[in-house]
C-alpha atoms as a PDB file:
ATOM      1  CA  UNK A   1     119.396 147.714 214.299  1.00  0.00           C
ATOM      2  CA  UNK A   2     117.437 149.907 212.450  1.00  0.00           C
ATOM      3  CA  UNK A   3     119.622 152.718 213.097  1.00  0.00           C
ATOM      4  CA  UNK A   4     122.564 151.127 211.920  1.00  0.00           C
ATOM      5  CA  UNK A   5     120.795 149.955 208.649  1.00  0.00           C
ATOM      6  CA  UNK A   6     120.066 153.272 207.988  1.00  0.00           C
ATOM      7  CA  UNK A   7     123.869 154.430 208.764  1.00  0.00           C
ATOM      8  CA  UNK A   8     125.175 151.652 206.579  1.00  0.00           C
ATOM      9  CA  UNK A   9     122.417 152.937 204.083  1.00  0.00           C
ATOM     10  CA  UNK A  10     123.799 156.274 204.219  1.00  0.00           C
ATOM     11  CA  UNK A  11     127.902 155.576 203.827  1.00  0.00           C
ATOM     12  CA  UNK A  12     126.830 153.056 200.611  1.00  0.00           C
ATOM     13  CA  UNK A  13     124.867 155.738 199.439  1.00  0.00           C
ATOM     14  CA  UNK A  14     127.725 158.588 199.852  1.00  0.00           C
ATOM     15  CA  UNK A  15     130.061 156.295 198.371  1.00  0.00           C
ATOM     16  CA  UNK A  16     128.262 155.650 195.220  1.00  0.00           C
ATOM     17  CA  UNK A  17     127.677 159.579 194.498  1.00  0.00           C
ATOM     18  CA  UNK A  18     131.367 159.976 195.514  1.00  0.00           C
ATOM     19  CA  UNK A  19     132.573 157.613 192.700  1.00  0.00           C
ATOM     20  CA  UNK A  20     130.258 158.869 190.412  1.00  0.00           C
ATOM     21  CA  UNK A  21     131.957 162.311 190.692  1.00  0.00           C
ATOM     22  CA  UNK A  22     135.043 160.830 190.814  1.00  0.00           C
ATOM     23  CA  UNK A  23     134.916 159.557 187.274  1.00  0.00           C
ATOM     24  CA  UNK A  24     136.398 161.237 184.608  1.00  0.00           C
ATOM     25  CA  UNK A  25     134.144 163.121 181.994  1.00  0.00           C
ATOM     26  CA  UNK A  26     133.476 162.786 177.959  1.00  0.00           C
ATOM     27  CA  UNK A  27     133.676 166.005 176.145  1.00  0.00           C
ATOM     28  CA  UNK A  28     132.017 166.535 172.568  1.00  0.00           C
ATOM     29  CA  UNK A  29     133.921 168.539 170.460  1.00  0.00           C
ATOM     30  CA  UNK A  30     131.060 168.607 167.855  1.00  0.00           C
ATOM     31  CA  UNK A  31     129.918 172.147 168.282  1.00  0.00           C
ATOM     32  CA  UNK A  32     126.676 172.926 167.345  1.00  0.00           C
ATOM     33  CA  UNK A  33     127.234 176.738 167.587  1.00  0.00           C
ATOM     34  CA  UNK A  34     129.921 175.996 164.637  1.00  0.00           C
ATOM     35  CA  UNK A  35     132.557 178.838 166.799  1.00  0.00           C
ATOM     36  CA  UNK A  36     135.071 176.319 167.323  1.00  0.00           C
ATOM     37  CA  UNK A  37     138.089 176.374 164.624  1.00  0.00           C
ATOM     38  CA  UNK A  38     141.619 175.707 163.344  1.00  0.00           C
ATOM     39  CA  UNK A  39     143.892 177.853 161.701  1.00  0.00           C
ATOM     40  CA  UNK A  40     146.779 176.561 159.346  1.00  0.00           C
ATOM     41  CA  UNK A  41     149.379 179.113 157.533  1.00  0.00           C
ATOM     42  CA  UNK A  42     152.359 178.294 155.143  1.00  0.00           C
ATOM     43  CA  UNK A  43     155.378 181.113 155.224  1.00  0.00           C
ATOM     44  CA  UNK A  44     156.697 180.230 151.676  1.00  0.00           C
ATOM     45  CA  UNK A  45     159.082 183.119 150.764  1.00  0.00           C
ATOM     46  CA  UNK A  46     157.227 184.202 148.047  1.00  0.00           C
ATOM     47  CA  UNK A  47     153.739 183.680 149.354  1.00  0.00           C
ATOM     48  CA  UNK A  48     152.373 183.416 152.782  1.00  0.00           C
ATOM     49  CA  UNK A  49     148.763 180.800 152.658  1.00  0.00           C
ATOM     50  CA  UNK A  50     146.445 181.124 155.543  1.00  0.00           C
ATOM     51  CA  UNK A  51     143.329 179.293 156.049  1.00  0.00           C
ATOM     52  CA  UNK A  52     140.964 178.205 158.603  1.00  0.00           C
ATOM     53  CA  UNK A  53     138.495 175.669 159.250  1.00  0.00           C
ATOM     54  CA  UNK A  54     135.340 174.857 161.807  1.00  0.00           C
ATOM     55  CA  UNK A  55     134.600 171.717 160.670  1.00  0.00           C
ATOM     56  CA  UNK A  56     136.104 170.269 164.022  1.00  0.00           C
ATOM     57  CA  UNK A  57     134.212 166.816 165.850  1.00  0.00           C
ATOM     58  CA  UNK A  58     136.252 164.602 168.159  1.00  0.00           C
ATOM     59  CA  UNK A  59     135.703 163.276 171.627  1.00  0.00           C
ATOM     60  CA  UNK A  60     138.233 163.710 174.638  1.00  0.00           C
ATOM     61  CA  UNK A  61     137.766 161.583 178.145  1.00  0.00           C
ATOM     62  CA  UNK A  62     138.837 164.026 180.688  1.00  0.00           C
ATOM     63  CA  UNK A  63     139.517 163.526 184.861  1.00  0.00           C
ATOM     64  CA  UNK A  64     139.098 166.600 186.667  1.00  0.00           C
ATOM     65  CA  UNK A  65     140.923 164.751 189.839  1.00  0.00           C
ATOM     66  CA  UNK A  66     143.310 163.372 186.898  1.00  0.00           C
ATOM     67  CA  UNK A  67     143.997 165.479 184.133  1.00  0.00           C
ATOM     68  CA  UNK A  68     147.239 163.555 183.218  1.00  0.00           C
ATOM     69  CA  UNK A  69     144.827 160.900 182.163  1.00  0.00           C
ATOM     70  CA  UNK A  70     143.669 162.711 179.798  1.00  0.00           C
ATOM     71  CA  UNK A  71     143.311 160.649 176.519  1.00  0.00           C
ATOM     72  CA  UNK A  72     141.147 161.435 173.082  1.00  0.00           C
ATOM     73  CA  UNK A  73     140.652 162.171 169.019  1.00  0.00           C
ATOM     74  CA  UNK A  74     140.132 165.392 167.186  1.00  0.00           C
ATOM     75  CA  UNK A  75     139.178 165.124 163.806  1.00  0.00           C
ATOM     76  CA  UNK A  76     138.830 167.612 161.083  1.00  0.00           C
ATOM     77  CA  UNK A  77     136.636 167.507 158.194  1.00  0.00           C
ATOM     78  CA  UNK A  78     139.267 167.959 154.915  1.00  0.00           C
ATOM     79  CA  UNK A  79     136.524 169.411 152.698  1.00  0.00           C
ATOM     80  CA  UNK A  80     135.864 172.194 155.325  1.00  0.00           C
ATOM     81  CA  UNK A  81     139.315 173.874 155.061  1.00  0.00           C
ATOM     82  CA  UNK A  82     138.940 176.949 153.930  1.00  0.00           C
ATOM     83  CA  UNK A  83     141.210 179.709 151.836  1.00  0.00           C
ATOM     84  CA  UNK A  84     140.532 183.047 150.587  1.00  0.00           C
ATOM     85  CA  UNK A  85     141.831 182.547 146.788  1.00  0.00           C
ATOM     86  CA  UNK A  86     139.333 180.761 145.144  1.00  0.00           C
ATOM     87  CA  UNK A  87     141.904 178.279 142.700  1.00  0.00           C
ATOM     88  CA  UNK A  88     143.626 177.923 145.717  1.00  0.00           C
ATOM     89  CA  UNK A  89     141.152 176.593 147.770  1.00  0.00           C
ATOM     90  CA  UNK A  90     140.723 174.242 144.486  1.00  0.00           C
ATOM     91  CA  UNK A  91     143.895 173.243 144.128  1.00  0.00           C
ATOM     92  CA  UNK A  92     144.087 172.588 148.047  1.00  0.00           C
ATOM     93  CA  UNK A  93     140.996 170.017 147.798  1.00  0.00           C
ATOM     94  CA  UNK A  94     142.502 168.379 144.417  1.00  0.00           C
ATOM     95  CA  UNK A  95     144.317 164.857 144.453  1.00  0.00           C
ATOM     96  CA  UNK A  96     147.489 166.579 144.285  1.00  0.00           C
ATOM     97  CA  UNK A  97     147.131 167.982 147.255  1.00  0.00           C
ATOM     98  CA  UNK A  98     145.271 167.013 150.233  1.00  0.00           C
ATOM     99  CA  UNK A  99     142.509 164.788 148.123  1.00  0.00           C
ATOM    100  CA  UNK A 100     139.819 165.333 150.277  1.00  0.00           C
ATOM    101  CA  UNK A 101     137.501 163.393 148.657  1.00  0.00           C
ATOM    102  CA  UNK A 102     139.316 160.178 148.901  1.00  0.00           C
ATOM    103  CA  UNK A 103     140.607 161.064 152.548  1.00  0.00           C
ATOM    104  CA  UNK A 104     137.809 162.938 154.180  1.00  0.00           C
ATOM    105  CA  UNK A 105     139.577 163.462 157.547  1.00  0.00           C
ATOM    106  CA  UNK A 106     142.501 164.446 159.049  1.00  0.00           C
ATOM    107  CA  UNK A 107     143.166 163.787 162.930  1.00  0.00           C
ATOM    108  CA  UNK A 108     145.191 163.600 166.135  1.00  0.00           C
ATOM    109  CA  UNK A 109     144.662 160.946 168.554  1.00  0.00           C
ATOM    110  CA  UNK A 110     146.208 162.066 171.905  1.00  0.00           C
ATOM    111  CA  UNK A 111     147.396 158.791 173.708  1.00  0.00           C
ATOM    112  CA  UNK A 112     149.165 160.230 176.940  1.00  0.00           C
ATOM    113  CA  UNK A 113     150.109 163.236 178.528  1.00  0.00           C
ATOM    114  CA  UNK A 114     153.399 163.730 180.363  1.00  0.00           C
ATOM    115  CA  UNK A 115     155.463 167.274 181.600  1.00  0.00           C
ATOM    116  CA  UNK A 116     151.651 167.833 183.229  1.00  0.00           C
ATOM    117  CA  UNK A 117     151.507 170.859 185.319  1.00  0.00           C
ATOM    118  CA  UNK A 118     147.813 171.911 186.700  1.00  0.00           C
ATOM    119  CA  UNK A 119     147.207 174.895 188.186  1.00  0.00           C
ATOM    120  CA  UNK A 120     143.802 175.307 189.331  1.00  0.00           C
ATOM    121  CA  UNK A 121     141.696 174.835 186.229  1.00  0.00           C
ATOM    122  CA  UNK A 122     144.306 175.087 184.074  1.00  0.00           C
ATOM    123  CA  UNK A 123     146.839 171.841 182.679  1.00  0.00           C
ATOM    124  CA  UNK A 124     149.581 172.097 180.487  1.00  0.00           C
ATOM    125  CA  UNK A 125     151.131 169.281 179.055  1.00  0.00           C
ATOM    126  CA  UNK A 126     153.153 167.576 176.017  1.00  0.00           C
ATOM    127  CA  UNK A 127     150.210 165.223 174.371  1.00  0.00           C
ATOM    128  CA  UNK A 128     152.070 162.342 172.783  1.00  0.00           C
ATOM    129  CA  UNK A 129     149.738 161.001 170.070  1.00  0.00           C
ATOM    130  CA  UNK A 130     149.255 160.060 166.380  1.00  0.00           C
ATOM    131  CA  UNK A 131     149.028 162.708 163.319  1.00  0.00           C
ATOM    132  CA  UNK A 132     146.745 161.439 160.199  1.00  0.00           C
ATOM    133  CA  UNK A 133     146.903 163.149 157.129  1.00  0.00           C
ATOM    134  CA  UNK A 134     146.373 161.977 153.291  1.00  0.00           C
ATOM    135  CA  UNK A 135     146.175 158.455 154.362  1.00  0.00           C
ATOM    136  CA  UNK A 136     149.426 158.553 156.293  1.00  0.00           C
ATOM    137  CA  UNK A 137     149.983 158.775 160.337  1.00  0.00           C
ATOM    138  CA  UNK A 138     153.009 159.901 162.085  1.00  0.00           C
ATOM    139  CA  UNK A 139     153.889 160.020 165.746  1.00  0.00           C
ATOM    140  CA  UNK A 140     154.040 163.554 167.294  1.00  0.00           C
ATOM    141  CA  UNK A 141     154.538 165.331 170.260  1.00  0.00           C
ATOM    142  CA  UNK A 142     152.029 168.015 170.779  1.00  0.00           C
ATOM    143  CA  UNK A 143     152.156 171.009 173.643  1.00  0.00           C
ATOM    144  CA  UNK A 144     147.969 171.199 174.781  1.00  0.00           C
ATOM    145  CA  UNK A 145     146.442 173.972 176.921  1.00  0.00           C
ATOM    146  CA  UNK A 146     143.542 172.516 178.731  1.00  0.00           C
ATOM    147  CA  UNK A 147     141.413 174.526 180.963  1.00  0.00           C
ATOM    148  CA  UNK A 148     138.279 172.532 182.877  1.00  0.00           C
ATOM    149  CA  UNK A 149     135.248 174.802 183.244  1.00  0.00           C
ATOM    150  CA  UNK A 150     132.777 173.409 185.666  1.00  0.00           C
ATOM    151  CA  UNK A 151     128.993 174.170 185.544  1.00  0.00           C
ATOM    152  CA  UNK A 152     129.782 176.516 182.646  1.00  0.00           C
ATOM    153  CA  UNK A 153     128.038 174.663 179.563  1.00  0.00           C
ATOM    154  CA  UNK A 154     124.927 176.912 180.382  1.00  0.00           C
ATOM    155  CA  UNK A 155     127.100 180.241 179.911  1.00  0.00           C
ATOM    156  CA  UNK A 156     127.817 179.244 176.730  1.00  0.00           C
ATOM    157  CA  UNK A 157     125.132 176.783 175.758  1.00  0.00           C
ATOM    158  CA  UNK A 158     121.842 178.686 177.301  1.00  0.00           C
ATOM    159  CA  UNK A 159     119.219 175.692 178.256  1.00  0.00           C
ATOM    160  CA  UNK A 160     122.217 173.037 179.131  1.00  0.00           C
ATOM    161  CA  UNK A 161     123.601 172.147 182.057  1.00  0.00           C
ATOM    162  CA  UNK A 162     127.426 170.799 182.200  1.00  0.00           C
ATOM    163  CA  UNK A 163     130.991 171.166 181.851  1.00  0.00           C
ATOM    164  CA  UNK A 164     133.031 172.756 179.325  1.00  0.00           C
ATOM    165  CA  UNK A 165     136.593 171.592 178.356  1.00  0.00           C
ATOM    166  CA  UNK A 166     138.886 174.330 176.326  1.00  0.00           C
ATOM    167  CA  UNK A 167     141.874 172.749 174.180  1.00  0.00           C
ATOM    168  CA  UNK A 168     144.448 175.091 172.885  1.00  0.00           C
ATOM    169  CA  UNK A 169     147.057 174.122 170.985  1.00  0.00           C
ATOM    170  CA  UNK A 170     149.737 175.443 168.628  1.00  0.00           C
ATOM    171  CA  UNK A 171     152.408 173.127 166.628  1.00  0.00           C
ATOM    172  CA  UNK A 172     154.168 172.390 163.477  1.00  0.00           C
ATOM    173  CA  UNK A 173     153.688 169.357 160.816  1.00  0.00           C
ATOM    174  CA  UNK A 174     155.398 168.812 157.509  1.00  0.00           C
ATOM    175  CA  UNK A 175     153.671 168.593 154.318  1.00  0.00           C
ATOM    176  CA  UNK A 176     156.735 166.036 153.150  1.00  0.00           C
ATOM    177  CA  UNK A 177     156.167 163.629 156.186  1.00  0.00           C
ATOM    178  CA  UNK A 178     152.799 162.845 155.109  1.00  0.00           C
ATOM    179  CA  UNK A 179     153.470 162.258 150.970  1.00  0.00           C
ATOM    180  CA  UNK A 180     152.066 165.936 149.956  1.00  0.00           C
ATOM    181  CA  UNK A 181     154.114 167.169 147.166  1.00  0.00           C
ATOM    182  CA  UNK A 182     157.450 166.568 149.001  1.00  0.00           C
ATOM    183  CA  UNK A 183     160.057 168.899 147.716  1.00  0.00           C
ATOM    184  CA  UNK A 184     157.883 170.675 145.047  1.00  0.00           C
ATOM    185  CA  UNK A 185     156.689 174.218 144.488  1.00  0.00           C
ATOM    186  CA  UNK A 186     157.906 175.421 148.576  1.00  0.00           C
ATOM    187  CA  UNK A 187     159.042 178.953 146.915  1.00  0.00           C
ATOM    188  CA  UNK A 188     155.349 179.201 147.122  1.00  0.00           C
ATOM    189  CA  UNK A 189     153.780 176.594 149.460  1.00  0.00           C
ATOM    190  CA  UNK A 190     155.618 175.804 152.453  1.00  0.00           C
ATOM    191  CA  UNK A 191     157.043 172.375 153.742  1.00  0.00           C
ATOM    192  CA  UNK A 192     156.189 173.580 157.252  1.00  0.00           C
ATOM    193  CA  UNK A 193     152.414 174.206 158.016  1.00  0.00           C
ATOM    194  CA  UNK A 194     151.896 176.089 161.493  1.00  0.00           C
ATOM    195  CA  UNK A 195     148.511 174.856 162.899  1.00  0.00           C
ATOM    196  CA  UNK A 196     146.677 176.018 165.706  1.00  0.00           C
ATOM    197  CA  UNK A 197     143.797 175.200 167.366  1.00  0.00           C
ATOM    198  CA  UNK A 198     140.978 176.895 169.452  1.00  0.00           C
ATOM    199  CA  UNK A 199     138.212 174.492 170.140  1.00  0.00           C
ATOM    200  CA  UNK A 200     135.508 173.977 173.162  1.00  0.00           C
ATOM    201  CA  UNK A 201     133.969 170.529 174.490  1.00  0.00           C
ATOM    202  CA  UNK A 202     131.081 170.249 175.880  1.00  0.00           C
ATOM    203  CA  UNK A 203     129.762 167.328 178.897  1.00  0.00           C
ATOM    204  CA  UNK A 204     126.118 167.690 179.213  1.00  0.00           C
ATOM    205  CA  UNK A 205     124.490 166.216 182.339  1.00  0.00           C
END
């Protein structure tokens, strides 16, 4: 009887850590080492605008047995957007622009992946989400680069122990779709903004 007990014990036991493993894992894009960042850049044919940012927070749930499940929000701070023209940079935080004080974010919220392909620790896959900008949100298909790192929060995060989740991502929005000074001044700012993405997640355990 006792024996048994303890068998029983054992399988319960196995089957609880099993699950455990089994569910999928919340990254934290807020990165305290301030390395991850977003690029932006506007071909206008008489002036090319590039920028960058680090002001990046978001959370994505990912499964490591699952990654078509895959499912978050990135966020960017609006005021951290950074150019190297000083008026510019003004001009680009002003109301007729992006009017970052009165909309202090600008987001995608992934809601499902399809076209998934995973090979070892690396998924691609079409994200099909919402874009935010100015107050407005559109519907968008975005092409993701995920690549699961297990055990290797330490390697980049000395004293932690964890996962690490890498998002790439590289796509196209339209300053028009989202009420941005459709139709003016694109001799010198773009319509189409090129935005790309290198950011890092971290699951602490």
């Amino acid at each position: 009887m006792k024996t048994n007990t303890r068998i029983y014990l054992s399988l319960a036991l196995g089957l609880v850590s099993f699950t455990a493993l089994a569910e999928p894992l919340i990254f934290d894009f807020k990165d305290p080492k301030g390395i991850n960042n977003a690029n932006f850049k506007l071909d206008a044919p008489l002036e090319a605008i590039n920028g960058n940012t680090t002001g990046i927070s978001g959370k994505v749930t990912f499964d490591p047995a699952d990654p078509s499940k895959t499912k978050g929000k990135i966020v960017v701070a609006s005021s951290s957007l950074r150019l190297p023209n000083p008026m510019q940079q003004q001009h680009m935080q002003g109301d007729q622009w992006l009017d970052a004080a009165k909309y202090p974010e600008i987001s995608f919220e992934a809601k499902s992946l399809k076209n998934v392909n995973t090979s070892g620790d690396v998924t691609t896959a079409d994200a099909d989400g919402v874009f935010s900008l100015k107050g407005q949100s559109k519907e968008m298909t975005v092409p993701v680069k995920l690549t699961y790192l297990k055990d290797k929060l330490g390697a980049r995060m000395p004293r932690m122990q964890g996962d690490l989740l890498v998002i790439r991502a590289t796509f196209n929005i339209k300053r028009s779709d989202f009420g941005i000074n459709a139709g003016k001044m694109e001799e010198k700012v773009s319509d189409a903004i090129e935005l790309s993405l290198s950011i890092a997640g971290a699951a602490p355990r």
